[in-house]
Protein backbone atom coordinates (compact mmCIF):
# COMPACT_ATOMS: atom_id res chain seq x y z
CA UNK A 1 12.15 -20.79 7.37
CA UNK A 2 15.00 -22.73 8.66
CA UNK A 3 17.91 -23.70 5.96
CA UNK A 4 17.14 -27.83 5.05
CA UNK A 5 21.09 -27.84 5.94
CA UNK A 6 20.21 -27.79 9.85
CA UNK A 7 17.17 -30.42 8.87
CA UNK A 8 19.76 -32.78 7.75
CA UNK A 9 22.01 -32.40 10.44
CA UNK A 10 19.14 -32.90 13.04
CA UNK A 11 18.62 -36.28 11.17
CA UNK A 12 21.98 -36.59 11.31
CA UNK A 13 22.61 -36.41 15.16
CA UNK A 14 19.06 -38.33 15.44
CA UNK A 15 20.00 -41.64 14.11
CA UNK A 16 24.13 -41.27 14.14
CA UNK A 17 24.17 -42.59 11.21
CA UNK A 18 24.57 -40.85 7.71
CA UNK A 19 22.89 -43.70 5.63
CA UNK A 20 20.06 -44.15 7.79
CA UNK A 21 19.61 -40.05 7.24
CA UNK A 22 20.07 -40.07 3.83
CA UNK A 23 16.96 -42.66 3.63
CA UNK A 24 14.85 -40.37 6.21
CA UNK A 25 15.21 -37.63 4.01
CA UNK A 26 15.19 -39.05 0.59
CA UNK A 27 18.65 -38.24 -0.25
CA UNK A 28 21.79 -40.10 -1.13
CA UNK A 29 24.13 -40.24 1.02
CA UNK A 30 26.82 -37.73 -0.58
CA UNK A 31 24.54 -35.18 -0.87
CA UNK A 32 23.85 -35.19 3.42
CA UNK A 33 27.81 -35.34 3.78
CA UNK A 34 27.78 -32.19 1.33
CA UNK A 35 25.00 -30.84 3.74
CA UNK A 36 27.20 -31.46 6.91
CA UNK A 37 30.60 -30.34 5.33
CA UNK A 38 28.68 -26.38 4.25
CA UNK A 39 27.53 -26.07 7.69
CA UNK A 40 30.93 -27.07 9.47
CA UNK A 41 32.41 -24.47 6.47
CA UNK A 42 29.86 -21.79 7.78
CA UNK A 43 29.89 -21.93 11.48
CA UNK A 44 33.71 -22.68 11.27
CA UNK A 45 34.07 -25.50 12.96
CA UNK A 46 33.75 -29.41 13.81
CA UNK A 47 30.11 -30.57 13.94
CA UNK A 48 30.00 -34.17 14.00
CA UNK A 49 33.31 -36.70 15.25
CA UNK A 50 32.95 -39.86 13.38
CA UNK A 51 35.47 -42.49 14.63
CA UNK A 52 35.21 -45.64 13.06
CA UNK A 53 31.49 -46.62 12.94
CA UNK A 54 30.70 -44.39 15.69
CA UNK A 55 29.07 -41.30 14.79
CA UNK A 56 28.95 -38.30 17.56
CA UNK A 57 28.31 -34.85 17.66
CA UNK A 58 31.40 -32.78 18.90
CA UNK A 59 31.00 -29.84 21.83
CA UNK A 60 29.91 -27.51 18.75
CA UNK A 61 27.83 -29.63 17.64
CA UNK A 62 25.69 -30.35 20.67
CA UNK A 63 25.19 -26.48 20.76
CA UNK A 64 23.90 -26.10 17.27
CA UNK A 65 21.04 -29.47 17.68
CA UNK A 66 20.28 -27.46 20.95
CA UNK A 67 19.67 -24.60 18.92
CA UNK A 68 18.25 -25.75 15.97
CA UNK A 69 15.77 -27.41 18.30
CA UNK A 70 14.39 -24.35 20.01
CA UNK A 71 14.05 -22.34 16.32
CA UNK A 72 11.58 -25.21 15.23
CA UNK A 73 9.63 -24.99 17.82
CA UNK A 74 9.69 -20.89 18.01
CA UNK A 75 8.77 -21.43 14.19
CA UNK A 76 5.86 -24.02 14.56
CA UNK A 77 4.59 -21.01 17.14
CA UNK A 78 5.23 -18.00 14.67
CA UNK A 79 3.20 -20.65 11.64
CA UNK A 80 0.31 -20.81 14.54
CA UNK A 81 0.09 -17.02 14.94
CA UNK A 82 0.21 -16.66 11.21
CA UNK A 83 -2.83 -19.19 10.59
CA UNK A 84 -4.97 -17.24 13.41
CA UNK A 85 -4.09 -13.65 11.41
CA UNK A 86 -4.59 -15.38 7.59
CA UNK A 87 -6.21 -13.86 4.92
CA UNK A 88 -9.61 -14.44 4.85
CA UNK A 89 -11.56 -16.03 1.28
CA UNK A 90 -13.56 -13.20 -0.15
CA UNK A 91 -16.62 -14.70 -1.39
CA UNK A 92 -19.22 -12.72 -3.19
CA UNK A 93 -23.15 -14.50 -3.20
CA UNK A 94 -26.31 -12.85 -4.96
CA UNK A 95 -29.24 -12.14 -2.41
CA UNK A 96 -31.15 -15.39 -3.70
CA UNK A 97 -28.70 -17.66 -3.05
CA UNK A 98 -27.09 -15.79 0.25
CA UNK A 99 -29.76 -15.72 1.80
CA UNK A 100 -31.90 -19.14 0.77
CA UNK A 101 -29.50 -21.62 -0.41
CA UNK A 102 -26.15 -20.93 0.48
CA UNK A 103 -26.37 -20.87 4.33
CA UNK A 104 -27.33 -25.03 4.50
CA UNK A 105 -24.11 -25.59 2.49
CA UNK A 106 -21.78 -22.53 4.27
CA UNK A 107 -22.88 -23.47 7.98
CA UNK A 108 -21.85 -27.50 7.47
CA UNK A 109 -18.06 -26.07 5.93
CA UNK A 110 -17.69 -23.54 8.77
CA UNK A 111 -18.79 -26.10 11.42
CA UNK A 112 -15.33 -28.61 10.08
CA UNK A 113 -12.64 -26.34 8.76
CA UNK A 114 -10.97 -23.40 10.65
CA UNK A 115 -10.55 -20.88 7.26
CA UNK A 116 -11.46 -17.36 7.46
CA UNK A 117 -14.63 -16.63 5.63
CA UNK A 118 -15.49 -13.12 4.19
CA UNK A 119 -19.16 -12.87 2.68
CA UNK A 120 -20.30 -9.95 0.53
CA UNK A 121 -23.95 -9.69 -0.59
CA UNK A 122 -24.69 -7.87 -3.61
CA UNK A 123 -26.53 -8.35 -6.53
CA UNK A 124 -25.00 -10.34 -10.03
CA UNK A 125 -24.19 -6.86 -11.96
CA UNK A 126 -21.90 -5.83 -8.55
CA UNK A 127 -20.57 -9.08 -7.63
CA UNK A 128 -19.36 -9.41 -11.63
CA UNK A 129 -17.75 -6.25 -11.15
CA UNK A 130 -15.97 -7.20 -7.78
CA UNK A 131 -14.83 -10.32 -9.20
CA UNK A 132 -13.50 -9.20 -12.18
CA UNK A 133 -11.96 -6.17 -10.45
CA UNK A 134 -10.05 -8.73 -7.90
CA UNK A 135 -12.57 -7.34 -4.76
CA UNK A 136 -13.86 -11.03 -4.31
CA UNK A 137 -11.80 -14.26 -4.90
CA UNK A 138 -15.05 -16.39 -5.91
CA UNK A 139 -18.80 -16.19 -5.88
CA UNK A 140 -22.37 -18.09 -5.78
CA UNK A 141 -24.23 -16.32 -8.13
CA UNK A 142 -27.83 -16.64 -9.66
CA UNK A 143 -28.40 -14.84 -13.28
CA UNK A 144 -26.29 -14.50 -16.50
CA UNK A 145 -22.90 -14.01 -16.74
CA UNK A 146 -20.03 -14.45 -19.15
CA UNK A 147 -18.98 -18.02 -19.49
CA UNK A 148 -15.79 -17.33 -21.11
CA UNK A 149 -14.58 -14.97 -18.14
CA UNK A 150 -14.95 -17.51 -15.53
CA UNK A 151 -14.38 -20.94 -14.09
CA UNK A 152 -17.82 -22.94 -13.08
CA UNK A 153 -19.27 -25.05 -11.39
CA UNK A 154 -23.37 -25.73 -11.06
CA UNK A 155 -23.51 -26.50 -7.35
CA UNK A 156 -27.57 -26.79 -7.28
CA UNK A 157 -30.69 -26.41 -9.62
CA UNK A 158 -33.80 -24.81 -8.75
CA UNK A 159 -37.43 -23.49 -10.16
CA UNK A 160 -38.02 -19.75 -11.21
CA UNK A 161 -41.59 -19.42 -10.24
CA UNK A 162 -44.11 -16.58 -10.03
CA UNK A 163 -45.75 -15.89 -6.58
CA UNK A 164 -48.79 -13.97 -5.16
CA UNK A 165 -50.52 -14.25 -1.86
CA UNK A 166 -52.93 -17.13 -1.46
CA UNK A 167 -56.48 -16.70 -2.83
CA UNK A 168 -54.93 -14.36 -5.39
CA UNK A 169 -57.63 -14.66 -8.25
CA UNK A 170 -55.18 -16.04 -10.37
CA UNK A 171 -54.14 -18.97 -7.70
CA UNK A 172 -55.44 -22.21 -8.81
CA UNK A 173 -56.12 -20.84 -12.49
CA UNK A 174 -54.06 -21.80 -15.72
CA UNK A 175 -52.86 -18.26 -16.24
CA UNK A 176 -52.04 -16.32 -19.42
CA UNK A 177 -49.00 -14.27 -19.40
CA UNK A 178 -51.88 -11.59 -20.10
CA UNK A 179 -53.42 -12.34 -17.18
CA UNK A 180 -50.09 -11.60 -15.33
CA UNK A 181 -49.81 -8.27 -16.32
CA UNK A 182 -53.30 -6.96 -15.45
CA UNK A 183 -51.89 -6.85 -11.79
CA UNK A 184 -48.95 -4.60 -10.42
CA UNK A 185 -45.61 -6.86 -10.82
CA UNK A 186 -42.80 -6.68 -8.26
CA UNK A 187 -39.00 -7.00 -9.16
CA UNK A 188 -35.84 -6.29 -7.96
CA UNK A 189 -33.49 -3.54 -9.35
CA UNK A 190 -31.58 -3.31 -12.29
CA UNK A 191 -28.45 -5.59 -11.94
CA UNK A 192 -30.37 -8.52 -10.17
CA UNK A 193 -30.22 -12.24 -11.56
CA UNK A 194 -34.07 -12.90 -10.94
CA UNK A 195 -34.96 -9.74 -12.77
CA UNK A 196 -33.08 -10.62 -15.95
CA UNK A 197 -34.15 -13.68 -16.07
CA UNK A 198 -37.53 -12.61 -16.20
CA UNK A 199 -36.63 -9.64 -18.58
CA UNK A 200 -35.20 -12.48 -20.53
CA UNK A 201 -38.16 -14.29 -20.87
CA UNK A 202 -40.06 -11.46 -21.87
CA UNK A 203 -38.18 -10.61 -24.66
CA UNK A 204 -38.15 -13.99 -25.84
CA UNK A 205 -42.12 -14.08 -26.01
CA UNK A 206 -41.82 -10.24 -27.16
CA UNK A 207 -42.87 -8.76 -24.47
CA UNK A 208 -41.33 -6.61 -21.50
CA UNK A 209 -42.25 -5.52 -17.64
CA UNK A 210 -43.74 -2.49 -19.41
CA UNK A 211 -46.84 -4.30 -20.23
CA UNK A 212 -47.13 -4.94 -16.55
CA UNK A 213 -50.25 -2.61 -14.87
CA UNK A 214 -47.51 -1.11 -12.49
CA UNK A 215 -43.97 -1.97 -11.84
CA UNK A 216 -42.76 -1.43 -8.02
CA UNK A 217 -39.18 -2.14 -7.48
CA UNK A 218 -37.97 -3.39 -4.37
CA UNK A 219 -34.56 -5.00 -3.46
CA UNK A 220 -35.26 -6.78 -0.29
CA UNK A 221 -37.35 -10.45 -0.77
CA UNK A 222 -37.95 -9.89 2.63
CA UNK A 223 -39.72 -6.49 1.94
CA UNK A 224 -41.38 -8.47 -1.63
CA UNK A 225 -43.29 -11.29 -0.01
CA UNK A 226 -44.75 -8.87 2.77
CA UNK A 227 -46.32 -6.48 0.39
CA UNK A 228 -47.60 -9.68 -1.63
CA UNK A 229 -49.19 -10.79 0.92
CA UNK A 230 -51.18 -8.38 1.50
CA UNK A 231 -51.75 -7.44 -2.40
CA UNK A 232 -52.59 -8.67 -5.54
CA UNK A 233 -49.33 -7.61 -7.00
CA UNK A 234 -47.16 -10.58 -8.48
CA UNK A 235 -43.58 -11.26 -8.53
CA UNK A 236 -41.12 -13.90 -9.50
CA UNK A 237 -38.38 -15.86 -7.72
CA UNK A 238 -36.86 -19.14 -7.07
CA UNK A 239 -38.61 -21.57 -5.38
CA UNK A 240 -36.73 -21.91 -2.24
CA UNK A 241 -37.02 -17.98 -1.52
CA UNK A 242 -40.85 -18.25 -1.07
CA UNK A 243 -41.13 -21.67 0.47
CA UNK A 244 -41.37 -21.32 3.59
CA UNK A 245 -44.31 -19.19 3.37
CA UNK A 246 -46.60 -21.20 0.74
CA UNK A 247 -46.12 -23.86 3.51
CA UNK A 248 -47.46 -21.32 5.98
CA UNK A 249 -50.60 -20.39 3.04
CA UNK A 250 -49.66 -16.65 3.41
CA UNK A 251 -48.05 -17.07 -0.64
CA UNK A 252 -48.83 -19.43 -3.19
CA UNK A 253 -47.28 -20.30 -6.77
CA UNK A 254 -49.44 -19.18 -9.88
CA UNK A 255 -49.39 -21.41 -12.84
CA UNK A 256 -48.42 -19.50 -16.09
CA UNK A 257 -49.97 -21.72 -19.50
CA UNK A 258 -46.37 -22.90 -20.95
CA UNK A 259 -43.99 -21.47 -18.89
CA UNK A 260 -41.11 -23.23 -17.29
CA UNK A 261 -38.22 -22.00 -15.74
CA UNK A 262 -35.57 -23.97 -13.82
CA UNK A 263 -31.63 -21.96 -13.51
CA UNK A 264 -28.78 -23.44 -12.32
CA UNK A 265 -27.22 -21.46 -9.16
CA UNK A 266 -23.29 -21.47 -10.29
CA UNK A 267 -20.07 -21.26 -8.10
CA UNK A 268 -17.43 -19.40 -10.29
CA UNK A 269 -14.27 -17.13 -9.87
CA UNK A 270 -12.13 -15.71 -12.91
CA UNK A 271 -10.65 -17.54 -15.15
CA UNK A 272 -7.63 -15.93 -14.76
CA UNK A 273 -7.29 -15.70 -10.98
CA UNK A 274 -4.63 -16.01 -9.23
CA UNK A 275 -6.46 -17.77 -6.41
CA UNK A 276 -7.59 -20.69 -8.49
CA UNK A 277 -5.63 -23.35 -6.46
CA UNK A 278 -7.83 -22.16 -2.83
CA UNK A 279 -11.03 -21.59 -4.58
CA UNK A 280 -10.76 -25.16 -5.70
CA UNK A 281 -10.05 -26.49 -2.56
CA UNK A 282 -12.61 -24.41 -0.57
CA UNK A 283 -15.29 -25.53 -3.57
CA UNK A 284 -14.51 -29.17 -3.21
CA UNK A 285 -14.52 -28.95 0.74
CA UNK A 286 -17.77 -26.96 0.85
CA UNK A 287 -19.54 -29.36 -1.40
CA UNK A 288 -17.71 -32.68 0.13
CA UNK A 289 -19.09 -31.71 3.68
CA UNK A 290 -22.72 -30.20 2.07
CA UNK A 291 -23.06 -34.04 0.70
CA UNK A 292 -22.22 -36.27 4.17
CA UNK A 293 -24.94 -34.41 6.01
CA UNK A 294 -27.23 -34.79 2.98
């Protein structure tokens, strides 16, 4: 970084003229005569000949704007180098929202701004514990967490809805939460959002998975909506992860007698971070360029 000394005397020798300099550079005019006056006391000699009105830049002084010249532009290169080698944001996202509802709003911020992206999938128990251990600067994240450990945002809404292959016995029926559990239930492992949620409301009816015929756990939704398709086992998950293949009639949403489930998908980061002032920005710009192509 150059000293703002050789700024002011490139001002200086720009407009010969130490008012008009002092106004460039929002400074009064004593203070860029101070600026001038160190630098001829450093390099040890003349800088600038002022003779009456006429301001010129003395034999020394045409050596030192030469100079001064070619380490700005040497330093706007080195600042370009630096920007193509930056650190990357480390954001965390849940498999829910990686995979079904944060790629429409990632893709669009990508597409118009050059910053380094790193993504790590995990589910909300390890991306909690990345956060909190400074692994990941921020994260979109399904599930429960601590409110009073983080800074928030809700960046979408979205149903929790149980699913089972089309022509299911229970598709098109008013379902008992009995009825559910008389066929084997698929969830995800221990640590997932869309598993405690549905532990959750379990426990609030009191009941649990365990009244379930079978319980098969399997981490991929991928893996989940091919083995309900060609079952009668039953899971749960937001509406967006099955979507695409109730439109297709391979899946189908059952209808559970008063149940209703909608979760907000959050953006949050430590409250304590020291990256608050980037995560901000990189929120803001995500969801800024998210709404134009909305």
């Amino acid at each position: 970084m150059l000293d703002p000394k050789i700024f002011t005397f490139l001002e200086v020798a720009k407009y010969r003229n130490y008012t008009k300099a002092a106004a460039q550079l929002n400074l009064t005019q004593p203070a860029v005569t101070q600026h001038i006056k160190k630098l001829e006391e450093y390099y040890g000699c003349s800088l600038i000949d002022i003779n009456g009105k006429s301001v010129m830049l003395t034999p020394q002084g045409e050596a030192l704007y030469n100079y001064a010249n070619f380490q700005i532009a040497n330093e706007k290169q080195l600042i370009g180098q630096i920007k193509k080698i930056e650190t990357p944001i480390k954001i965390g996202a849940t498999l829910s929202v990686a995979d079904y509802y944060l790629p429409s709003y990632l893709s669009s911020y990508l597409a118009c701004n050059g910053e380094l992206v790193s993504l790590t999938v995990k589910n909300t128990k390890s991306i909690i514990e990345m956060l909190l251990n400074n692994e990941l600067y921020c994260a979109f994240i399904e599930g429960i967490f601590d409110k009073s450990l983080f800074n928030f945002y809700e960046f979408c809404s979205t149903k929790f809805l149980p699913v089972a292959r089309k022509g299911h016995p229970l598709d098109g029926v008013e379902a008992s939460i009995s009825d559910i559990h008389e066929y084997p239930l698929i969830i995800r492992e221990e640590g997932s959002g869309t598993r405690e949620i549905y532990e959750n409301y379990l426990y609030q009816n009191n009941d649990s998975i365990l009244s379930a015929s079978k319980v098969y756990e399997i981490s991929s939704f991928g893996v989940i909506k091919k083995v309900l398709s060609t079952s009668d086992a039953i899971s749960f998950m937001y509406e967006e992860v099955a979507k695409k293949e109730v439109e297709k009639g391979e899946l189908c949403y059952l209808n559970i007698e008063n149940y209703s489930i909608e979760r907000p998908l959050y953006f949050i980061y430590p409250s304590n971070s020291l990256m608050k002032n980037r995560n901000e920005l990189f929120y803001e710009k995500l969801i800024k360029q998210k709404n134009r192509l909305v």
